[in-house]
Protein backbone atom coordinates (compact mmCIF):
# COMPACT_ATOMS: atom_id res chain seq x y z
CA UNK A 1 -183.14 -107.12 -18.37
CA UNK A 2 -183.91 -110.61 -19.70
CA UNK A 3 -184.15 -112.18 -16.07
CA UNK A 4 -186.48 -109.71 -14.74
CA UNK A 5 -188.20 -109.90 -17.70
CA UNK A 6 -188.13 -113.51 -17.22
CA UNK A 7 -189.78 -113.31 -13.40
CA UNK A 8 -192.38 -110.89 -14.58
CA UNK A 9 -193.74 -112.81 -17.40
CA UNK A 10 -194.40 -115.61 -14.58
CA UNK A 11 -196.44 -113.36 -13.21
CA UNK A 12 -198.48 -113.31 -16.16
CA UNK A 13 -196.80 -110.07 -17.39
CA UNK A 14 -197.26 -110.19 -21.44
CA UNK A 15 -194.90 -108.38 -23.73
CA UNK A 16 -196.25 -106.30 -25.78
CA UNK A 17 -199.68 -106.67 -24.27
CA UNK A 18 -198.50 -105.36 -20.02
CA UNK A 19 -195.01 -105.77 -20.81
CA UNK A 20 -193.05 -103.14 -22.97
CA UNK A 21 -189.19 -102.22 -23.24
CA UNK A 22 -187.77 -98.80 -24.25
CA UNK A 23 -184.18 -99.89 -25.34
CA UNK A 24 -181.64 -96.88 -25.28
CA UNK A 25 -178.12 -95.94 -26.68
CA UNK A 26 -175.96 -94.57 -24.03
CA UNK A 27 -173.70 -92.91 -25.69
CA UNK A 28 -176.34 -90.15 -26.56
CA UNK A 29 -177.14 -88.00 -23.25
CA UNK A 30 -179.35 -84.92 -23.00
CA UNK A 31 -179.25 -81.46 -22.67
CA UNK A 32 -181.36 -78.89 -20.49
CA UNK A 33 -184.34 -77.95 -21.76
CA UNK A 34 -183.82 -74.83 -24.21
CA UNK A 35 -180.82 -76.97 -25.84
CA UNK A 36 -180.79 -79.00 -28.87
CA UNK A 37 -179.87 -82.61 -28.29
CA UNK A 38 -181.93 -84.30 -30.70
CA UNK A 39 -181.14 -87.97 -30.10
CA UNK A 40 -182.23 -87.67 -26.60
CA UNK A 41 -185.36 -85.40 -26.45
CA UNK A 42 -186.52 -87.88 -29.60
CA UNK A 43 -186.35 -90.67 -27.10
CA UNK A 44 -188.42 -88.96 -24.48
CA UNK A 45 -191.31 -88.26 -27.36
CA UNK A 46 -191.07 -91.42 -27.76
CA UNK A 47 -191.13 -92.83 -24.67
CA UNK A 48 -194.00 -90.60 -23.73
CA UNK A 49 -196.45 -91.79 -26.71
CA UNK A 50 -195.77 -95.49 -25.78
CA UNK A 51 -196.96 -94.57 -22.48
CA UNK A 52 -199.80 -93.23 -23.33
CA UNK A 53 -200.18 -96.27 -25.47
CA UNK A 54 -199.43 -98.83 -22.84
CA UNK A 55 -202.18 -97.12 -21.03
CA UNK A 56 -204.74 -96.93 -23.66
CA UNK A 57 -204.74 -100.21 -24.01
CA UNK A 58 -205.26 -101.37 -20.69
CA UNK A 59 -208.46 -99.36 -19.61
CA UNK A 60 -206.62 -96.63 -19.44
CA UNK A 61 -205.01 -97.74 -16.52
CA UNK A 62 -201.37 -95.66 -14.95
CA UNK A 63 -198.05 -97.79 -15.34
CA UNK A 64 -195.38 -98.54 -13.61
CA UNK A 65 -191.99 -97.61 -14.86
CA UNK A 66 -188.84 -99.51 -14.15
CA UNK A 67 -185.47 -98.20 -14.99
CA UNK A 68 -182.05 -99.45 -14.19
CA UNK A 69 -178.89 -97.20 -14.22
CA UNK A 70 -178.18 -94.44 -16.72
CA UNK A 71 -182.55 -95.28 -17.62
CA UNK A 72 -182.92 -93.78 -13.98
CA UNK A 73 -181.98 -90.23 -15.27
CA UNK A 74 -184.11 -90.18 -18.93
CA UNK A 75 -187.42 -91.63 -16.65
CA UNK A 76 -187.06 -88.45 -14.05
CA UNK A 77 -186.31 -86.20 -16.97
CA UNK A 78 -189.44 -87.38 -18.70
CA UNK A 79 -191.72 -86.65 -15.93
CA UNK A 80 -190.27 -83.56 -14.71
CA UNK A 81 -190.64 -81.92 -18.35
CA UNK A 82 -194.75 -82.94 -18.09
CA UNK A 83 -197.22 -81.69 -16.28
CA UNK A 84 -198.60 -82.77 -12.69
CA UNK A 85 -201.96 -83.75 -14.53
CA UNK A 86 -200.05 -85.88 -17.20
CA UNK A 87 -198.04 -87.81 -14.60
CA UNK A 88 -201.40 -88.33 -12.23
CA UNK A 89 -202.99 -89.73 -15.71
CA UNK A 90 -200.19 -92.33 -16.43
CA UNK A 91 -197.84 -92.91 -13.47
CA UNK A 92 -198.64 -94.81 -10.93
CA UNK A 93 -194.93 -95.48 -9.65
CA UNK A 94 -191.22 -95.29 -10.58
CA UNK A 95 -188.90 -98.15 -9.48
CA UNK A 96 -185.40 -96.84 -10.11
CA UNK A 97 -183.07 -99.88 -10.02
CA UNK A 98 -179.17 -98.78 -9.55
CA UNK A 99 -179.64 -95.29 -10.51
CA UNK A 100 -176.69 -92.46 -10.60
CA UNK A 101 -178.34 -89.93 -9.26
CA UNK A 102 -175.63 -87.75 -8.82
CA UNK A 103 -172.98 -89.12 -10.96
CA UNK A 104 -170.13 -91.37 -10.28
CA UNK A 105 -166.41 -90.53 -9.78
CA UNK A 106 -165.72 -93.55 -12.38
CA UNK A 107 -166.57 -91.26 -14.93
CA UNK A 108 -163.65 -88.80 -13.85
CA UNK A 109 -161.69 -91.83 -14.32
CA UNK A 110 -162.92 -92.79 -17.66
CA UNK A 111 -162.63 -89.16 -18.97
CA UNK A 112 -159.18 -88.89 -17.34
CA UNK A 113 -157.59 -92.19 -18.36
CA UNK A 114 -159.75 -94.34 -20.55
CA UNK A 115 -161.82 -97.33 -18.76
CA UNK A 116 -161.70 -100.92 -20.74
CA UNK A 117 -164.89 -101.68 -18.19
CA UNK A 118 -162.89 -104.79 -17.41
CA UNK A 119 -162.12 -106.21 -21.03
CA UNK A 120 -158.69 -107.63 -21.34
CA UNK A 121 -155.71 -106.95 -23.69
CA UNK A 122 -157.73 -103.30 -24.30
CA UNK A 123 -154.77 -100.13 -24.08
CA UNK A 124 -156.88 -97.86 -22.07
CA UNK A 125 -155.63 -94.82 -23.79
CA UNK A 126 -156.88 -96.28 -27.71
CA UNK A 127 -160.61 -95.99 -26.24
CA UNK A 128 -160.51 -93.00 -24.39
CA UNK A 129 -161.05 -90.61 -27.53
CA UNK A 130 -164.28 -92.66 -28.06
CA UNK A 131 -165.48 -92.28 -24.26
CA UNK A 132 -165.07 -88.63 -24.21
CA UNK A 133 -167.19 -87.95 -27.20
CA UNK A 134 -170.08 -89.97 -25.37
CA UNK A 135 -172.49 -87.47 -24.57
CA UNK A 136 -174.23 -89.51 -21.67
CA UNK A 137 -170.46 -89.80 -20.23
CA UNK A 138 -170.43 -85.63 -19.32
CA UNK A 139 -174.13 -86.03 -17.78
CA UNK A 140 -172.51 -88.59 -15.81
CA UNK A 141 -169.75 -86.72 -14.31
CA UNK A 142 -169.81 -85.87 -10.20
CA UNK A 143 -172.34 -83.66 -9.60
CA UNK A 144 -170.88 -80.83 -7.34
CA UNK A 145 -174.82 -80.65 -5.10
CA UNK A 146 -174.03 -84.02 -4.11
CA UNK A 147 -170.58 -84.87 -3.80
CA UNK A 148 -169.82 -80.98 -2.74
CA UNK A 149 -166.90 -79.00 -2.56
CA UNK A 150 -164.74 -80.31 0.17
CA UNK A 151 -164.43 -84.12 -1.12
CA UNK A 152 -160.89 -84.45 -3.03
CA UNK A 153 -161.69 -86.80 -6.08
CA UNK A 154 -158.90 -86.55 -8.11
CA UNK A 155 -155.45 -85.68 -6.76
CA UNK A 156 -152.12 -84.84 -8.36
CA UNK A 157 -148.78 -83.21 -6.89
CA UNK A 158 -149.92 -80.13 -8.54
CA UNK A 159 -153.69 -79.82 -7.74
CA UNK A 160 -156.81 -81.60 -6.22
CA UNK A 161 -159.91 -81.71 -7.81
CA UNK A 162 -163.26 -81.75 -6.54
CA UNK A 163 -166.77 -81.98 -8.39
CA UNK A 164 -166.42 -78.29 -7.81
CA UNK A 165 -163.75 -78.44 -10.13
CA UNK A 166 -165.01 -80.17 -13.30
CA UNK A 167 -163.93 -77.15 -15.74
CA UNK A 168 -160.31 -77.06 -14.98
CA UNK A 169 -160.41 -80.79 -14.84
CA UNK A 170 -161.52 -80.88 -17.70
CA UNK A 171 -158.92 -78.78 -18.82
CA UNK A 172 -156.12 -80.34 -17.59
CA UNK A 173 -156.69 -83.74 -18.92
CA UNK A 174 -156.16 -82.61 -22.41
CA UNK A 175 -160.29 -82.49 -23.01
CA UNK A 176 -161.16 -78.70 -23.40
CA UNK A 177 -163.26 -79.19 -25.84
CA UNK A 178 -165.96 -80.49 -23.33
CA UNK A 179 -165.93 -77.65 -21.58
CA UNK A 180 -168.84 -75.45 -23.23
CA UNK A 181 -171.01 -78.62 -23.75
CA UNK A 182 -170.23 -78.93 -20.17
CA UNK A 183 -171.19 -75.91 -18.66
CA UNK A 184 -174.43 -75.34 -20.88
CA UNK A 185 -175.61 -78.54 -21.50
CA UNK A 186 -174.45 -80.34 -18.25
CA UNK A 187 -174.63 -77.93 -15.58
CA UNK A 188 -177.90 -76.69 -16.11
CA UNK A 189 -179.14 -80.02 -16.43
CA UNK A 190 -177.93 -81.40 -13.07
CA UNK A 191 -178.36 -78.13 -11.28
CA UNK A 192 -181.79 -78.04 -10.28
CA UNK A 193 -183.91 -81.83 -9.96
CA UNK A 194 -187.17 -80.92 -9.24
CA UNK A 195 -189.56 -83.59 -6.95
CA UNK A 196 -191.97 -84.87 -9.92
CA UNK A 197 -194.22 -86.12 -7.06
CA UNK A 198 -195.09 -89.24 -8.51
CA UNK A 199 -194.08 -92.19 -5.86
CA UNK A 200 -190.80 -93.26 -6.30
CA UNK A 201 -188.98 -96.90 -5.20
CA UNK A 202 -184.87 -96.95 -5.47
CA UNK A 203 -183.52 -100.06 -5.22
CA UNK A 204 -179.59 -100.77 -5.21
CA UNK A 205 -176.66 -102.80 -4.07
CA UNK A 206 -174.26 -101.38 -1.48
CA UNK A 207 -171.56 -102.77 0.03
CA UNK A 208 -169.20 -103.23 -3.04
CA UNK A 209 -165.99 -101.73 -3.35
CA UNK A 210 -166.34 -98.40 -5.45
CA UNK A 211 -164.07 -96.15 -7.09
CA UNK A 212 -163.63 -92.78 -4.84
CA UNK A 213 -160.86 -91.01 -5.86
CA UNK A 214 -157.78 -91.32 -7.91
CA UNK A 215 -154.23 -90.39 -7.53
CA UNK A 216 -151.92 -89.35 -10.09
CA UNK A 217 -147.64 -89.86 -8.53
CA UNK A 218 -146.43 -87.67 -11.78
CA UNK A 219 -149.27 -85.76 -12.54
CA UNK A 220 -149.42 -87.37 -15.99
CA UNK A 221 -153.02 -88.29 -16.82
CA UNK A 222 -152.44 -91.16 -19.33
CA UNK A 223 -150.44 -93.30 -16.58
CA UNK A 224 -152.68 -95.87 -14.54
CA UNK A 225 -153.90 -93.92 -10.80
CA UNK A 226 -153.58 -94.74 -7.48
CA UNK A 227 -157.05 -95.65 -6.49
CA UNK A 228 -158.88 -95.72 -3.04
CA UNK A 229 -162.25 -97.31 -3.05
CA UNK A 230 -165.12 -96.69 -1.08
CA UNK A 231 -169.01 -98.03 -0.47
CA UNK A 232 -171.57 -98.03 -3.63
CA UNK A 233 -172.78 -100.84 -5.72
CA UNK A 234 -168.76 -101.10 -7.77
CA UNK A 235 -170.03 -98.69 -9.80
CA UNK A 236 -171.87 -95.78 -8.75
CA UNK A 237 -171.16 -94.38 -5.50
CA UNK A 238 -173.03 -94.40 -2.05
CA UNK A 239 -173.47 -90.94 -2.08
CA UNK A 240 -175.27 -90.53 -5.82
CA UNK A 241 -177.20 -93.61 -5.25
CA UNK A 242 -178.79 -91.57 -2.19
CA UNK A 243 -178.89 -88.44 -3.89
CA UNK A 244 -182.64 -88.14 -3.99
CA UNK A 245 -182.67 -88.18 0.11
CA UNK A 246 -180.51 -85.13 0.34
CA UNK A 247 -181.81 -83.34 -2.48
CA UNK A 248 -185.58 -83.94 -1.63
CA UNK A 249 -185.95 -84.15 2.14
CA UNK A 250 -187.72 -80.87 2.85
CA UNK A 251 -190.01 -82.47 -0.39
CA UNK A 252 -193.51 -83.13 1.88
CA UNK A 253 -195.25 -84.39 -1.34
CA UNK A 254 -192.70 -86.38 -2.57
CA UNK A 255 -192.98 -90.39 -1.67
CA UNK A 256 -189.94 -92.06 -1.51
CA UNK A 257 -188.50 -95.34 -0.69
CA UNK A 258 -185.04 -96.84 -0.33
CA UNK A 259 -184.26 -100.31 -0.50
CA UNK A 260 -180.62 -101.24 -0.05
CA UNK A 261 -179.29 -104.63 -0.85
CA UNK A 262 -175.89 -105.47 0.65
CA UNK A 263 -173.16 -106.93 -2.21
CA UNK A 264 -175.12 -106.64 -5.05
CA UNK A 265 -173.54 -104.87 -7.76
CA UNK A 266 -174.36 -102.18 -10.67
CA UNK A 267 -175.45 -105.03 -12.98
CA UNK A 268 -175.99 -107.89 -10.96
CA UNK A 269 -178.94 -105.85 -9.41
CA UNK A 270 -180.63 -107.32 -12.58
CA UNK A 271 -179.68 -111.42 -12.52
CA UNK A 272 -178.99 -111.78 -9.12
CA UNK A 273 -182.10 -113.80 -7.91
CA UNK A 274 -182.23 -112.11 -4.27
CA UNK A 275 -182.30 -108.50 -5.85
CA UNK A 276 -184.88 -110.08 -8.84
CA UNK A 277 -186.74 -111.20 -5.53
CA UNK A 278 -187.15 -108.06 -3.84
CA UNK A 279 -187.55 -106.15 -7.65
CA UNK A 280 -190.43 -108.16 -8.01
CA UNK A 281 -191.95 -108.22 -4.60
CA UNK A 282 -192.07 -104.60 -4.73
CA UNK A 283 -193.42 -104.48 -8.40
CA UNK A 284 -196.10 -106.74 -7.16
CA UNK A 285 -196.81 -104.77 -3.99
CA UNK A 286 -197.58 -101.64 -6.12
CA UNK A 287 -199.94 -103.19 -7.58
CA UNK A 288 -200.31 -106.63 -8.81
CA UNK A 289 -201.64 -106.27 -11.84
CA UNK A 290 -200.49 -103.00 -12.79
CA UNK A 291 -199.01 -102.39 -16.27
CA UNK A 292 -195.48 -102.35 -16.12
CA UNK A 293 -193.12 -100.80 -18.41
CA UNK A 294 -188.78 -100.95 -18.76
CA UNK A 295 -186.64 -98.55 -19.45
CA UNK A 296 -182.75 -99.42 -19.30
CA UNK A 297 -179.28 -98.52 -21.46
CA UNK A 298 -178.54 -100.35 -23.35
């Protein structure tokens, strides 16, 4: 985030002072309420108390929050899991930059045949051990609300898998052990997203060529897929990226605002100076001299 840092502090943003970072490691995810996952639910306390610390020190004044990707997901958690009167005290927006919503179909991939996220000379298969055991990677996975049952995602001679189908996927690829974090960590998790009601601001890049499904000739999951590509920001796809429109339109007290950016990408959303443009128009539209806070993966 150091460009956008970089444009807000021209602004007269001051780190540490209006300006504060929550740095996060993405291999930990989190688990539905009830469940231990102690990594993440430690980064929400957290997160929370520097909140209420960012606020405390400015009047008492509500922040903005900024998140970009995978941050997206820990930032709704956070204010679903508080009460209404704690998120009227300290909210005053969510900007949601690049956010996966509803999971991406890249992660089937990953799970399915190790991703080298474009580094070269990397054997696919050596890091695919360490992707699975990422717990952010399962929270990641297609959710079945928003890509739905009909939509093939991965296909082999033998069978065709939906987001429907995540258990016997996850069978079949020779990962069974993720099945029980799966179903009652995961499911639960990305079953129900509740409107928090605090006003919320996606912004992402569309228009770049996204993984959609995979094809498997033999059936054999450690060969290299077939793969079609569809719209998203090369990353996540169109469909998660929108997720909160489908899951929240009958939401009447639920503001929301969409701002799509044609060929930007997953992480250019965060250097490329038209999208750092429009971030920080919209930051400074909020309120322009509001107390903005970051949240990202790191």
């Amino acid at each position: 985030m150091a460009s956008l840092v970089d444009s807000l502090q021209k602004l007269g943003y001051a780190d540490g002072e209006t300006l504060f970072g929550a740095p996060y490691d993405f291999r930990y995810g989190l688990a539905a309420e009830g469940h231990p996952s102690q990594v993440g639910s430690k980064f929400l306390k957290d997160l929370k108390k520097l909140i209420e610390e960012a606020s405390a020190s400015n009047g008492g004044k509500p922040v903005i929050l900024v998140s970009h990707s995978l941050g997206g997901l820990f930032v709704l958690q956070l204010l679903i899991r508080n009460p209404p009167s704690w998120r009227e005290k300290f909210i005053k927006h969510f900007i949601a930059l690049s956010a996966p919503w509803g999971g991406a179909v890249d992660e089937m991939f990953t799970f399915a045949s190790g991703n080298t996220l474009g580094v070269p000379l990397v054997d696919p298969l050596l890091v695919r051990g360490e992707q699975r055991s990422s717990e952010s990677n399962l929270w990641l996975l297609p959710n079945p609300k928003i890509f739905g049952p009909q939509k093939p995602i991965v296909i082999t001679p033998n069978k065709t898998y939906s987001a429907h189908d995540m258990v016997d996927f996850l069978k079949d690829i020779g990962f069974p052990e993720g099945v029980y974090p799966y179903e009652t960590r995961i499911v639960p998790l990305i079953g129900n997203i509740p409107a928090p009601h605090v006003p919320i601001t996606c912004i992402m890049g569309t228009g770049v060529r996204t993984l959609e499904s995979l094809f498997y000739e033999k059936g054999d999951f450690d060969e290299r897929p077939e793969i079609s590509y569809g719209d998203g920001d090369g990353t996540v796809n169109l469909v998660s990226l929108l997720a909160l429109q489908s899951l929240w339109k009958e939401e009447k007290n639920q503001y929301l605002k969409v701002i799509k950016m044609d060929g930007v990408s997953h992480t250019s959303i965060l250097k490329d100076e038209v999208a750092l443009n429009e971030i920080v128009r919209e930051i400074s539209a909020i309120n322009s001299h509001a107390h903005l806070f970051g949240v990202n993966d790191v």
